[in-house]
PDB file of N, CA and C in Angstrom:
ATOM      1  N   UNK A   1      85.852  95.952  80.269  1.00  0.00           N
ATOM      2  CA  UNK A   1      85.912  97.298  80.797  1.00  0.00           C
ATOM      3  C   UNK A   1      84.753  97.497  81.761  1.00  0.00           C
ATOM      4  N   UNK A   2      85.220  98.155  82.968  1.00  0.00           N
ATOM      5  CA  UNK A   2      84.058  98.302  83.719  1.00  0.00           C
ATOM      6  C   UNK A   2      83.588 100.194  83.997  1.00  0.00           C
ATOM      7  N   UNK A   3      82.672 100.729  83.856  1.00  0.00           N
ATOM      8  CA  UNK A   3      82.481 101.810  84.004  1.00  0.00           C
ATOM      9  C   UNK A   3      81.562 102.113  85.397  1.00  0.00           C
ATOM     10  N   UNK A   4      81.841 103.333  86.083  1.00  0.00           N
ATOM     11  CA  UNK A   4      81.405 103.633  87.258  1.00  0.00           C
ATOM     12  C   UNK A   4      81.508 105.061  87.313  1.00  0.00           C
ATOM     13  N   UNK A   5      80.325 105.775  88.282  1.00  0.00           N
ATOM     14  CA  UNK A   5      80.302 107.167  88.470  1.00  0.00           C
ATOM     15  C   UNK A   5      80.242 107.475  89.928  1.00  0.00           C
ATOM     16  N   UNK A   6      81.033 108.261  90.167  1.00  0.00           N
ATOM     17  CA  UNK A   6      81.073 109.020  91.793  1.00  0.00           C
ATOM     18  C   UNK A   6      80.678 110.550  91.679  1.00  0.00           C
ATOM     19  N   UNK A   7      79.457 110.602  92.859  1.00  0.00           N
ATOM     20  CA  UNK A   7      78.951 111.944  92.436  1.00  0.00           C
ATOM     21  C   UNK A   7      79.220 112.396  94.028  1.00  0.00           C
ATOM     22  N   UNK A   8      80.234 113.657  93.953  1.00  0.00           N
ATOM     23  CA  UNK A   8      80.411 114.728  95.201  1.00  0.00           C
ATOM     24  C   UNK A   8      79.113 115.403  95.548  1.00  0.00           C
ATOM     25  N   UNK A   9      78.367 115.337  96.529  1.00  0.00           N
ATOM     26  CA  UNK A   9      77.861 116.351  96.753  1.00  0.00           C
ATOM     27  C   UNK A   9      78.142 117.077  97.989  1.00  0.00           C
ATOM     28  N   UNK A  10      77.624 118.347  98.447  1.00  0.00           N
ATOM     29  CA  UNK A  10      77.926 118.807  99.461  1.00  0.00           C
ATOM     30  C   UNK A  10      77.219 118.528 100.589  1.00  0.00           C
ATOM     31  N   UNK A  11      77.723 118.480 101.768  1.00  0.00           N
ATOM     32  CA  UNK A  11      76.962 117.766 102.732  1.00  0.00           C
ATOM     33  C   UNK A  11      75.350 119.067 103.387  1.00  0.00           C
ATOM     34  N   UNK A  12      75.880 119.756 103.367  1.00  0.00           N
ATOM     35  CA  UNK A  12      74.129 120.425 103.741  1.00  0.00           C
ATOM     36  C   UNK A  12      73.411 120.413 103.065  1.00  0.00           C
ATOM     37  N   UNK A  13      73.567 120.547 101.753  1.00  0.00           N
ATOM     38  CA  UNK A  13      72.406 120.803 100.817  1.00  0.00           C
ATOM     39  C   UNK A  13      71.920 119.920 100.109  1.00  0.00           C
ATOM     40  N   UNK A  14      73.127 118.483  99.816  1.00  0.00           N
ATOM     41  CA  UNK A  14      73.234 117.643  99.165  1.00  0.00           C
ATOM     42  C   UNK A  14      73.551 117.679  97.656  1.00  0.00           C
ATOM     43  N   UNK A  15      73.325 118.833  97.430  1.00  0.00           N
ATOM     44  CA  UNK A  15      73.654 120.158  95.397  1.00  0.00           C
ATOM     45  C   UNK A  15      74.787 118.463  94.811  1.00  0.00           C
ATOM     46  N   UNK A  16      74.852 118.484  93.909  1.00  0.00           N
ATOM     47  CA  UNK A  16      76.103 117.805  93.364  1.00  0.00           C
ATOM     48  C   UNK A  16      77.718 118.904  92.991  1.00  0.00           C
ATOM     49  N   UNK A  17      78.490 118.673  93.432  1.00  0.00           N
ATOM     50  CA  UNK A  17      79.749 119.478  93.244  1.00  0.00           C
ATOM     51  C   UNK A  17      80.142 118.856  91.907  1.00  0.00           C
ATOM     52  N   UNK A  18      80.738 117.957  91.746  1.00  0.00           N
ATOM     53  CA  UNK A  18      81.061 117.130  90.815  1.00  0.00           C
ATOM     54  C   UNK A  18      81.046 115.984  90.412  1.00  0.00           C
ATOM     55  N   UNK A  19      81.638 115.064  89.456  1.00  0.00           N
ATOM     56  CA  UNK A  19      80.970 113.860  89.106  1.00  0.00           C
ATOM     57  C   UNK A  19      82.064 113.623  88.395  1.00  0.00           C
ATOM     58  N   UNK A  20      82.777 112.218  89.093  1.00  0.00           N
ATOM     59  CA  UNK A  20      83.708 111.377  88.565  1.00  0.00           C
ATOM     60  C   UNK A  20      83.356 110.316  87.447  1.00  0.00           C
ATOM     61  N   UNK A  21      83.584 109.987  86.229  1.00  0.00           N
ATOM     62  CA  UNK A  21      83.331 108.853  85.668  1.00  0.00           C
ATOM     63  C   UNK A  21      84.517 108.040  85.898  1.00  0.00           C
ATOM     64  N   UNK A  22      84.341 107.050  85.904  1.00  0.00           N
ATOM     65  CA  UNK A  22      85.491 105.645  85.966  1.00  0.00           C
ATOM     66  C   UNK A  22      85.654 105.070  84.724  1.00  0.00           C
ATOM     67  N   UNK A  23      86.795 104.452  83.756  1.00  0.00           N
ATOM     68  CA  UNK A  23      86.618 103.652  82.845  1.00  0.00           C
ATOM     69  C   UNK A  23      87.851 102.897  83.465  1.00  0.00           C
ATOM     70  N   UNK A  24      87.307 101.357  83.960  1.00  0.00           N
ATOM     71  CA  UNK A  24      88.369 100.612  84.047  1.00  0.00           C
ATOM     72  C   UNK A  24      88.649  99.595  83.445  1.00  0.00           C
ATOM     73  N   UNK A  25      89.953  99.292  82.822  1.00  0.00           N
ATOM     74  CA  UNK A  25      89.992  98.417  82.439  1.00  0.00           C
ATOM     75  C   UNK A  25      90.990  96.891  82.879  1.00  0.00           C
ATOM     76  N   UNK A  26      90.334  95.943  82.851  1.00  0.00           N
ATOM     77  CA  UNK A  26      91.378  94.604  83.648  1.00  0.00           C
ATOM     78  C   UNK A  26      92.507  93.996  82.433  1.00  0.00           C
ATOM     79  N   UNK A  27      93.648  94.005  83.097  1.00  0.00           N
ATOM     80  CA  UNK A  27      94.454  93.591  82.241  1.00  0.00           C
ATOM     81  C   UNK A  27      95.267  92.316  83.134  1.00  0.00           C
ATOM     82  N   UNK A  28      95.273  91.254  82.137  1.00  0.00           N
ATOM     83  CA  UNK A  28      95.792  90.042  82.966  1.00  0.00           C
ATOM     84  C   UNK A  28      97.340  89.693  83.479  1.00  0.00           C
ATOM     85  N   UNK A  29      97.981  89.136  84.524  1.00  0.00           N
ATOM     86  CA  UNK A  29      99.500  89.655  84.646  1.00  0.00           C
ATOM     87  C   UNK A  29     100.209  88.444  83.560  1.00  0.00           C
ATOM     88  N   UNK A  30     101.530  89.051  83.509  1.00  0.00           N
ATOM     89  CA  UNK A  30     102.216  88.556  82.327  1.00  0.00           C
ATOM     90  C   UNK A  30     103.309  87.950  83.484  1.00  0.00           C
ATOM     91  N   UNK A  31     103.437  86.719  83.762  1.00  0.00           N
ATOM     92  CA  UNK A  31     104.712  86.388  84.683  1.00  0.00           C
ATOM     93  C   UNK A  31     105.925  86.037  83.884  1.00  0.00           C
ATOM     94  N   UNK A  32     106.671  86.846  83.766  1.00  0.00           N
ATOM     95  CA  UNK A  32     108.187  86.483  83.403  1.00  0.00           C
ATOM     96  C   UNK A  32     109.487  85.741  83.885  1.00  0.00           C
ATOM     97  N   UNK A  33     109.324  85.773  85.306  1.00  0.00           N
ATOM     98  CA  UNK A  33     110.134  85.026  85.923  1.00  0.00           C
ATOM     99  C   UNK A  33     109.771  84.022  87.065  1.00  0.00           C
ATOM    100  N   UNK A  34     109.817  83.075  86.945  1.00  0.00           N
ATOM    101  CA  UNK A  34     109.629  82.176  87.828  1.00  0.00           C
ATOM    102  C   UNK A  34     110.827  81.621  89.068  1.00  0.00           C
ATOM    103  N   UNK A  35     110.853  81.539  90.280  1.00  0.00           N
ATOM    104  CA  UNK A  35     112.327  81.256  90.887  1.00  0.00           C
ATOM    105  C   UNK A  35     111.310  80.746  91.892  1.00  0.00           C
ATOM    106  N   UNK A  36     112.508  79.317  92.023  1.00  0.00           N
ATOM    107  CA  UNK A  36     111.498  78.581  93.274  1.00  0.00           C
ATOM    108  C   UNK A  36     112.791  78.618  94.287  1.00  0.00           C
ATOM    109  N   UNK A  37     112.974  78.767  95.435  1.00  0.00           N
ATOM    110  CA  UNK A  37     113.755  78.693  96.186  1.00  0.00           C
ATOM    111  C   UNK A  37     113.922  77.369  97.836  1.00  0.00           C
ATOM    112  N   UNK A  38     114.670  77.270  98.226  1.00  0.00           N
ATOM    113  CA  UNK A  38     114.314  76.339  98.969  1.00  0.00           C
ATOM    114  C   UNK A  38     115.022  76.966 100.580  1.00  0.00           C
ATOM    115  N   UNK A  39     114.323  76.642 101.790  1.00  0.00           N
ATOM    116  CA  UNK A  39     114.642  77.434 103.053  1.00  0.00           C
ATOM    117  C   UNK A  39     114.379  76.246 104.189  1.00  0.00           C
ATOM    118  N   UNK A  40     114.811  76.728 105.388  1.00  0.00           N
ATOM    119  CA  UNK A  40     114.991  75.899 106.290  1.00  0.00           C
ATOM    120  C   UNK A  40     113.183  76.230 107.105  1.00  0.00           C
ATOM    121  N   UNK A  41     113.037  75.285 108.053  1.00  0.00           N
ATOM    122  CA  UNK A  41     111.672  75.361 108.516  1.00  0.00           C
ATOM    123  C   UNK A  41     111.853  76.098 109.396  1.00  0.00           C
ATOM    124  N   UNK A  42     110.892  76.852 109.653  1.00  0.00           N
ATOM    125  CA  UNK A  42     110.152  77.845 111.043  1.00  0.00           C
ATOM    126  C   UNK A  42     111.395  78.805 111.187  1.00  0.00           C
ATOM    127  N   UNK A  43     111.562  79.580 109.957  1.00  0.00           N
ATOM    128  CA  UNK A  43     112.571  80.371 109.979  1.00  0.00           C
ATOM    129  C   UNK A  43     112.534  81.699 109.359  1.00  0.00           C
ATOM    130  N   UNK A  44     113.251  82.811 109.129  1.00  0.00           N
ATOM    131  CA  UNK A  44     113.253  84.111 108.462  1.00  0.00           C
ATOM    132  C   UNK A  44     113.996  84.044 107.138  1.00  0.00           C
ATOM    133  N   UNK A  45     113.188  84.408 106.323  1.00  0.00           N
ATOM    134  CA  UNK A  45     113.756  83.741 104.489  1.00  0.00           C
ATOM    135  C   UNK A  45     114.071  85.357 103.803  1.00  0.00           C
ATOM    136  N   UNK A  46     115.341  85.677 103.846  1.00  0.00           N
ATOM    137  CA  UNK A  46     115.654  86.530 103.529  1.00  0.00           C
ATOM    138  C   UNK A  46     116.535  86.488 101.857  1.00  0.00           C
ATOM    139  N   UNK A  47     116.108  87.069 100.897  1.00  0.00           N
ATOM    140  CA  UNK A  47     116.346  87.014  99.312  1.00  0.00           C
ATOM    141  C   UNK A  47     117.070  88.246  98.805  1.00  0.00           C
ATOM    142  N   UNK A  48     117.634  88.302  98.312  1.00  0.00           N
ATOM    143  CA  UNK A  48     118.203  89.630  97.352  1.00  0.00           C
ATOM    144  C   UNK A  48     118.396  88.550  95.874  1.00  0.00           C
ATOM    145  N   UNK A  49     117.732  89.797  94.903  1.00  0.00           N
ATOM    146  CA  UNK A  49     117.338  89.786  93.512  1.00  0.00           C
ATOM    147  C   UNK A  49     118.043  90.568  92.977  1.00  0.00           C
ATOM    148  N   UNK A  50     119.354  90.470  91.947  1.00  0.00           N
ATOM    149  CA  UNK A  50     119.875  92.059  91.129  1.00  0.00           C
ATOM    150  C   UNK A  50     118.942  91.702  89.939  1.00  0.00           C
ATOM    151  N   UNK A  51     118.527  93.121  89.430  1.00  0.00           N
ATOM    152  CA  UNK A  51     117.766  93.035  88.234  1.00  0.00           C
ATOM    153  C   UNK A  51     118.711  93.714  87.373  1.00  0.00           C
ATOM    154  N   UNK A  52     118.390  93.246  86.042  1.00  0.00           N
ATOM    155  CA  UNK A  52     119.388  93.602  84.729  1.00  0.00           C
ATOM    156  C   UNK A  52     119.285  95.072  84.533  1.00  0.00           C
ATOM    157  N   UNK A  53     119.877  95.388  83.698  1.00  0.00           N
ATOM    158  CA  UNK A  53     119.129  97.010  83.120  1.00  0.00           C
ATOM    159  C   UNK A  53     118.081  96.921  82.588  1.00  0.00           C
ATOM    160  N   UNK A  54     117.607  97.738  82.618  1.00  0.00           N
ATOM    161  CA  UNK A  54     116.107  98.001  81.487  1.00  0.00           C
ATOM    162  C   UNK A  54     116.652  98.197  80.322  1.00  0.00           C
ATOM    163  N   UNK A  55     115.616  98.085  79.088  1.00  0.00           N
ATOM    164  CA  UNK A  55     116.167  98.615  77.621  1.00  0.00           C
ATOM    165  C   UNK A  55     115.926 100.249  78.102  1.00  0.00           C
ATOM    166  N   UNK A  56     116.148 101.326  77.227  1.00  0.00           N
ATOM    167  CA  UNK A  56     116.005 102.516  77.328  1.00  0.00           C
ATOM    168  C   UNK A  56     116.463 103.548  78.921  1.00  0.00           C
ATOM    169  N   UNK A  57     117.152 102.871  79.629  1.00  0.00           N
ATOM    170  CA  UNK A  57     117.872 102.962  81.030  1.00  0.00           C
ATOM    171  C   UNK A  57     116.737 103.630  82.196  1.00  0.00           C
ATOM    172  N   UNK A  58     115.254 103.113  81.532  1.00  0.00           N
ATOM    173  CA  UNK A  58     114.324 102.897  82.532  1.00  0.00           C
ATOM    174  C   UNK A  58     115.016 101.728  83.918  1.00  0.00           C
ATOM    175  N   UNK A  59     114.096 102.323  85.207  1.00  0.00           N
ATOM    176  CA  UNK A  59     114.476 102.074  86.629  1.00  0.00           C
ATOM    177  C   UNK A  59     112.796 101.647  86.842  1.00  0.00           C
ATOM    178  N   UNK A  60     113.332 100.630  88.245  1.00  0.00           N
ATOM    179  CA  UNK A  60     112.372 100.566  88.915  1.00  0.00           C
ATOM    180  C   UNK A  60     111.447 101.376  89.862  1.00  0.00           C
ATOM    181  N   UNK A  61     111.089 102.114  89.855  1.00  0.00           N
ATOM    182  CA  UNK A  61     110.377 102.832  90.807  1.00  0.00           C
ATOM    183  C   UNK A  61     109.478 102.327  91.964  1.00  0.00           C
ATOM    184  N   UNK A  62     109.036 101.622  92.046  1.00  0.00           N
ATOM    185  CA  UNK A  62     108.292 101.091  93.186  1.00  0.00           C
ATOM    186  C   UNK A  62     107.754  99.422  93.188  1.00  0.00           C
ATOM    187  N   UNK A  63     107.850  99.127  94.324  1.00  0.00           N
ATOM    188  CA  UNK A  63     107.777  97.163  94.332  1.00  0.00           C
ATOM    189  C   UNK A  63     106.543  97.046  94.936  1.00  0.00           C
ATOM    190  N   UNK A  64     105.640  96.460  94.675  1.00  0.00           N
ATOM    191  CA  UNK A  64     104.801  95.755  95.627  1.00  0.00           C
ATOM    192  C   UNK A  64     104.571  94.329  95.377  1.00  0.00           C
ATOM    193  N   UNK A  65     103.713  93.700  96.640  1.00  0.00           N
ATOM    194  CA  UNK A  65     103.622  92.257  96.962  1.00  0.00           C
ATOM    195  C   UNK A  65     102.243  91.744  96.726  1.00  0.00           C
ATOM    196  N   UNK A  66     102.566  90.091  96.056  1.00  0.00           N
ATOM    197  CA  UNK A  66     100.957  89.952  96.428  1.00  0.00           C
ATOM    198  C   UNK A  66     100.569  89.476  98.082  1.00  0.00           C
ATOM    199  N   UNK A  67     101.252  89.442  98.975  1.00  0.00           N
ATOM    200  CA  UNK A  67     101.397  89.013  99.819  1.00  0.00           C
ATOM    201  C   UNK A  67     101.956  90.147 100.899  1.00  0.00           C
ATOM    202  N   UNK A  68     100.669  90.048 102.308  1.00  0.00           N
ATOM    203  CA  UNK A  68     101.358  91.661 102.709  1.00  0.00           C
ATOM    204  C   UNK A  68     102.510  91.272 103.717  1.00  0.00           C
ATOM    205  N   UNK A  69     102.284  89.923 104.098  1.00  0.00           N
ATOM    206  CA  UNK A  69     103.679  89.267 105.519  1.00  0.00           C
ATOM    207  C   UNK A  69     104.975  89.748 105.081  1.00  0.00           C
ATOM    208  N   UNK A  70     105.374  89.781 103.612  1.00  0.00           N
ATOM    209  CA  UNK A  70     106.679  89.633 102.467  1.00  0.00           C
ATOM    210  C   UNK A  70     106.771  91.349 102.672  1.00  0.00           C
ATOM    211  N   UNK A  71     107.887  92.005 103.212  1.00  0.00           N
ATOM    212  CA  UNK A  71     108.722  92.961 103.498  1.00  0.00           C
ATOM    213  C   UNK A  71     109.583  93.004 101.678  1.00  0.00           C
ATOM    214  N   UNK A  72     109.361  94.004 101.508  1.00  0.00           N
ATOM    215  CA  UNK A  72     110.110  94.395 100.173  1.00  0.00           C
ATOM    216  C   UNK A  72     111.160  95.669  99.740  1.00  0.00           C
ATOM    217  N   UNK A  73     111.914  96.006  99.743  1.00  0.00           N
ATOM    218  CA  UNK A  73     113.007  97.059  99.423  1.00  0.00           C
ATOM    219  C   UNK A  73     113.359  97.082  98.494  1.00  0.00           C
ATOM    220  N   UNK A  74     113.927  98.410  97.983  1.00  0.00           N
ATOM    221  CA  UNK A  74     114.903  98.289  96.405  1.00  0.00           C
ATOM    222  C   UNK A  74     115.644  99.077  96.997  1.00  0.00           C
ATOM    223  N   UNK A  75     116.887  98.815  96.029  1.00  0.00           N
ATOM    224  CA  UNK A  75     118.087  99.691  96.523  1.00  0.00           C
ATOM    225  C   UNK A  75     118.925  99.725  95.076  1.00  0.00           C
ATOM    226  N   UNK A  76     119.147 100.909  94.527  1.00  0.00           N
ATOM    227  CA  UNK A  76     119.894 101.444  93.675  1.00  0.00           C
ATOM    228  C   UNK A  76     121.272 101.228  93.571  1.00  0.00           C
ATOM    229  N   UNK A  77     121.983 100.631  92.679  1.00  0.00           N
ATOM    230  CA  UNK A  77     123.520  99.993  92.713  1.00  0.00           C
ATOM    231  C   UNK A  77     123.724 101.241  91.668  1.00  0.00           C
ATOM    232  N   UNK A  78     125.188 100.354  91.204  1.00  0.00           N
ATOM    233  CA  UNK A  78     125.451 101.409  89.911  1.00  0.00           C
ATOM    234  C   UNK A  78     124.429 101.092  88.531  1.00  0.00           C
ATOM    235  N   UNK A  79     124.395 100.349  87.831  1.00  0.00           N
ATOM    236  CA  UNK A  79     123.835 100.449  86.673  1.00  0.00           C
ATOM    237  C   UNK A  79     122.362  99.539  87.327  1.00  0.00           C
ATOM    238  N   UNK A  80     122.724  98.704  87.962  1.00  0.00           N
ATOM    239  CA  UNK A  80     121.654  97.695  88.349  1.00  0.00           C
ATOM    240  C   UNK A  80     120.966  98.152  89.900  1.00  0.00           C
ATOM    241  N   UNK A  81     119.923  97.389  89.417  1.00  0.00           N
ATOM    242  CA  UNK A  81     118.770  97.518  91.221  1.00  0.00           C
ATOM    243  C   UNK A  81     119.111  96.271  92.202  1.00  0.00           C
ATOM    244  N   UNK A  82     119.003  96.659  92.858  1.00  0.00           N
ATOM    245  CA  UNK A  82     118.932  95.094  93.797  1.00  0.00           C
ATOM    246  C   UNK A  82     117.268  95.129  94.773  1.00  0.00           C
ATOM    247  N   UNK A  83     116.848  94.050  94.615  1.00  0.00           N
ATOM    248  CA  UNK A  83     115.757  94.356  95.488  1.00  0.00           C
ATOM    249  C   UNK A  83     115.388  92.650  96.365  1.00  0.00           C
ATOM    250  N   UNK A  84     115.198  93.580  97.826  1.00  0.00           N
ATOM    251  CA  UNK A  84     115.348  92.543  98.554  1.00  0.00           C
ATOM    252  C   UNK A  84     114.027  92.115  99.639  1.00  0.00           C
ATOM    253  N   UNK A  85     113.939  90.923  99.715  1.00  0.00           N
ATOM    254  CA  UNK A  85     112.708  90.807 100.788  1.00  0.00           C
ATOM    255  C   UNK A  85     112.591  89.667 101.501  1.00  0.00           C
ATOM    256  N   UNK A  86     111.642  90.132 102.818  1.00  0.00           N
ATOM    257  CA  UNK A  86     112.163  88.705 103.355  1.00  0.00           C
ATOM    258  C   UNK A  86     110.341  88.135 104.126  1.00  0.00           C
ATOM    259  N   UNK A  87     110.541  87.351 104.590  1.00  0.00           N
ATOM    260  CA  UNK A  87     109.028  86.815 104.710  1.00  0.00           C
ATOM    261  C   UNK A  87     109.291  85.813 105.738  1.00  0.00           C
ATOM    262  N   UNK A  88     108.485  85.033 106.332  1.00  0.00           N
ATOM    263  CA  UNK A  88     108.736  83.538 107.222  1.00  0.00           C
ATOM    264  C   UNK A  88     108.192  82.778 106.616  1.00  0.00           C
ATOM    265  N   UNK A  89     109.426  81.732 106.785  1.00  0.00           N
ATOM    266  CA  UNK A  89     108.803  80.143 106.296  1.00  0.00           C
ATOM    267  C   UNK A  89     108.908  79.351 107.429  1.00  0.00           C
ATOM    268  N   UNK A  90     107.262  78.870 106.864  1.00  0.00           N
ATOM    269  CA  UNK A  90     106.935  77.530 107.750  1.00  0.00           C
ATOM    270  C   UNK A  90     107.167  76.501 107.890  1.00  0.00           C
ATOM    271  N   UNK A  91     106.492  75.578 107.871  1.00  0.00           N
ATOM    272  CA  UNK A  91     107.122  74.060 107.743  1.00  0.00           C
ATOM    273  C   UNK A  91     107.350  73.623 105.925  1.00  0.00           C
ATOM    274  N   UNK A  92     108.228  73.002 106.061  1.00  0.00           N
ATOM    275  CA  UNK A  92     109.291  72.580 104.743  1.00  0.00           C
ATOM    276  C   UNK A  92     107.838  71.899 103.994  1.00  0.00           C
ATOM    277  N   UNK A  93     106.424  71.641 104.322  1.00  0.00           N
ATOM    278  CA  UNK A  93     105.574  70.685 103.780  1.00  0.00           C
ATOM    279  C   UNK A  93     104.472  71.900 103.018  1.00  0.00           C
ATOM    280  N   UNK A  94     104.626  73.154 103.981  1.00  0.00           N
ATOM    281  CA  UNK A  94     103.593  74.769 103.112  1.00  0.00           C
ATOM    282  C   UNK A  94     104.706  75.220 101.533  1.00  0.00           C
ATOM    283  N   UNK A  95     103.979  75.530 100.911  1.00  0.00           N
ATOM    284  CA  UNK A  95     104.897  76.222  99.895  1.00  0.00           C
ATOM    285  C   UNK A  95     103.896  77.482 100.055  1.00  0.00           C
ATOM    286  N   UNK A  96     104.775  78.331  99.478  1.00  0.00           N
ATOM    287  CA  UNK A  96     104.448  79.633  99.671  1.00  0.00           C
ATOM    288  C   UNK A  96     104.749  80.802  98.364  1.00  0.00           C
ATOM    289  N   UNK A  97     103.865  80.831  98.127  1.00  0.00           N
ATOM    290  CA  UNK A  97     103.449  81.400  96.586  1.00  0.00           C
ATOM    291  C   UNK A  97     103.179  82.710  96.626  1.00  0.00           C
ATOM    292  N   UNK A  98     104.073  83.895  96.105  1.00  0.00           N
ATOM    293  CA  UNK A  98     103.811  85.264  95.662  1.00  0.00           C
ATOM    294  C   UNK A  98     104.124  85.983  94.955  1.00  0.00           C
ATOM    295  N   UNK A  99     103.641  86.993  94.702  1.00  0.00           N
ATOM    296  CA  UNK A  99     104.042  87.715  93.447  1.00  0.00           C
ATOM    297  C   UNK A  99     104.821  88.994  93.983  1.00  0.00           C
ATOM    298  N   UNK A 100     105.968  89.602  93.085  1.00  0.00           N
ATOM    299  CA  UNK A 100     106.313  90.561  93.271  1.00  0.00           C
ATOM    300  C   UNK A 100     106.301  91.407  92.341  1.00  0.00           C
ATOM    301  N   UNK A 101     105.283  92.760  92.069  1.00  0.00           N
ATOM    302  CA  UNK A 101     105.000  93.487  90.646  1.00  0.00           C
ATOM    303  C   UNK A 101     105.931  94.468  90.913  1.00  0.00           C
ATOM    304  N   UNK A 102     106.524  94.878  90.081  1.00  0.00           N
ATOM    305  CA  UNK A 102     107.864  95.826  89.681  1.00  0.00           C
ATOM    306  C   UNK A 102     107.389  96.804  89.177  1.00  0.00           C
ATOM    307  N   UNK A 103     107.193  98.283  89.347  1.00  0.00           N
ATOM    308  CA  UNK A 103     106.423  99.069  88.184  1.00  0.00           C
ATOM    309  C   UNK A 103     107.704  99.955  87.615  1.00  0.00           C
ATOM    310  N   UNK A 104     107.701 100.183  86.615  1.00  0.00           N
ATOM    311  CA  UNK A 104     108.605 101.554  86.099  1.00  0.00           C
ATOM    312  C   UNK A 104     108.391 102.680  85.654  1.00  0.00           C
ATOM    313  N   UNK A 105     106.837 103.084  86.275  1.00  0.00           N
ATOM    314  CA  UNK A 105     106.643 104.438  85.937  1.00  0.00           C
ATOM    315  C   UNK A 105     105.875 104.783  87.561  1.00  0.00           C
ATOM    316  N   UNK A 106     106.280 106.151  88.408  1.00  0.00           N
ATOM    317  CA  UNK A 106     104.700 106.532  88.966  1.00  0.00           C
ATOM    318  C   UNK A 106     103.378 106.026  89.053  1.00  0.00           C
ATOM    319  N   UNK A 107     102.834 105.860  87.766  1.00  0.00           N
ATOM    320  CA  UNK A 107     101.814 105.559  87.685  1.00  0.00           C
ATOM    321  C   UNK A 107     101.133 103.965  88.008  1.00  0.00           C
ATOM    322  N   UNK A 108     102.130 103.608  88.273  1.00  0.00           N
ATOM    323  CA  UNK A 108     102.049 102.075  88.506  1.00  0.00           C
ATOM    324  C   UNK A 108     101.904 101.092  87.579  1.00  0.00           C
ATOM    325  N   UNK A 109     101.687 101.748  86.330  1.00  0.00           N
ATOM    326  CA  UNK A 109     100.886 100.848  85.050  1.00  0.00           C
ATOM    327  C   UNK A 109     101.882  99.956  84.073  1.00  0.00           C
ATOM    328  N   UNK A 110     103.025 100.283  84.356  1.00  0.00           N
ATOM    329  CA  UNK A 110     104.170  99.680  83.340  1.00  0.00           C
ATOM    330  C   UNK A 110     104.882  98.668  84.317  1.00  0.00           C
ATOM    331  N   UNK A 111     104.875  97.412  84.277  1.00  0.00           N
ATOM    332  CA  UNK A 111     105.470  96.874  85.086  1.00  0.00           C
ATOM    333  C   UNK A 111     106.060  95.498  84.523  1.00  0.00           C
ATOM    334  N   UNK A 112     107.483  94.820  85.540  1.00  0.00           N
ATOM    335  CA  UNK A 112     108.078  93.442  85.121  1.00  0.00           C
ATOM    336  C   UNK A 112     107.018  92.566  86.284  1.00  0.00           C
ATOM    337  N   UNK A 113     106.897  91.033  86.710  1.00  0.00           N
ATOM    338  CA  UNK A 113     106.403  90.509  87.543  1.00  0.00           C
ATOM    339  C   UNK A 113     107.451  89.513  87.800  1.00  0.00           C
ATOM    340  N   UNK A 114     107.846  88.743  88.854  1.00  0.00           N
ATOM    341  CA  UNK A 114     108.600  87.887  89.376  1.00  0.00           C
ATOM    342  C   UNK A 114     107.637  86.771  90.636  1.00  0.00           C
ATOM    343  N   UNK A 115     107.599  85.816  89.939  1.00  0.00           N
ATOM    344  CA  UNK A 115     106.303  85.211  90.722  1.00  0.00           C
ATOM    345  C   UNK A 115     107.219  83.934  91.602  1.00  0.00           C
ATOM    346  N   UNK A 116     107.508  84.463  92.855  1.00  0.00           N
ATOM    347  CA  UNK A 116     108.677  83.522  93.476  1.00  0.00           C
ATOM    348  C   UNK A 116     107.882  82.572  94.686  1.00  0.00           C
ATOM    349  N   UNK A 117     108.235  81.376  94.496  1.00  0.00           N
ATOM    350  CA  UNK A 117     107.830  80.353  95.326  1.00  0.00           C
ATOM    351  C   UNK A 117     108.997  79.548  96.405  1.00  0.00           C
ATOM    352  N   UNK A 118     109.161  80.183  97.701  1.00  0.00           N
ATOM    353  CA  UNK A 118     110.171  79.827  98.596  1.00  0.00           C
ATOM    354  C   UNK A 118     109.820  78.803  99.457  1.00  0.00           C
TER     355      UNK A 118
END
């Protein structure tokens, strides 16, 4: 856990307004799915993923990348998500390693991971 304080003050007087404490804590990722894919060289690698249902008919709410080149979308089907992204691949000899974190709440904190290597 790491703890940290941010103190507002006001800029003429310098007074303190308020005072943020931080408690953070690091939590390590859990990779569940692994998919290695294979693509042609010096080209545009375009993927679509359907994801299952959730238990409790939780949804995905928001995707991000570990990788910012990798373009990412979701798109709402009937029961299922589809989520799609696309990236460039280089020569057939680079592999190219990223993560895609799935969250299912707002808050960002509840999430699946899909760690895909194209």
């Amino acid at each position: 856990m790491y703890s940290t304080k941010v103190v507002f003050r006001r800029w003429d007087t310098k007074e303190p307004l308020s005072i943020l404490d931080l408690h953070i804590y690091r939590r390590s990722f859990l990779i569940q799915h692994a998919v290695t894919f294979i693509s042609e060289t010096s080209a545009n690698w375009e993927k679509q993923i359907l994801l299952p249902p959730m238990i409790r008919d939780r949804r995905v709410l928001s995707v991000r990348c570990s990788d910012p080149s990798v373009r990412t979308t979701i798109r709402n089907a009937t029961l299922q998500q589809v989520i799609s992204f696309t990236t460039y691949a280089a020569e057939t000899s680079d592999r190219k390693t990223f993560l895609l974190l799935l969250y299912s709440d707002h808050y960002q904190t509840r999430w699946v991971i899909f760690c895909l290597r194209p």
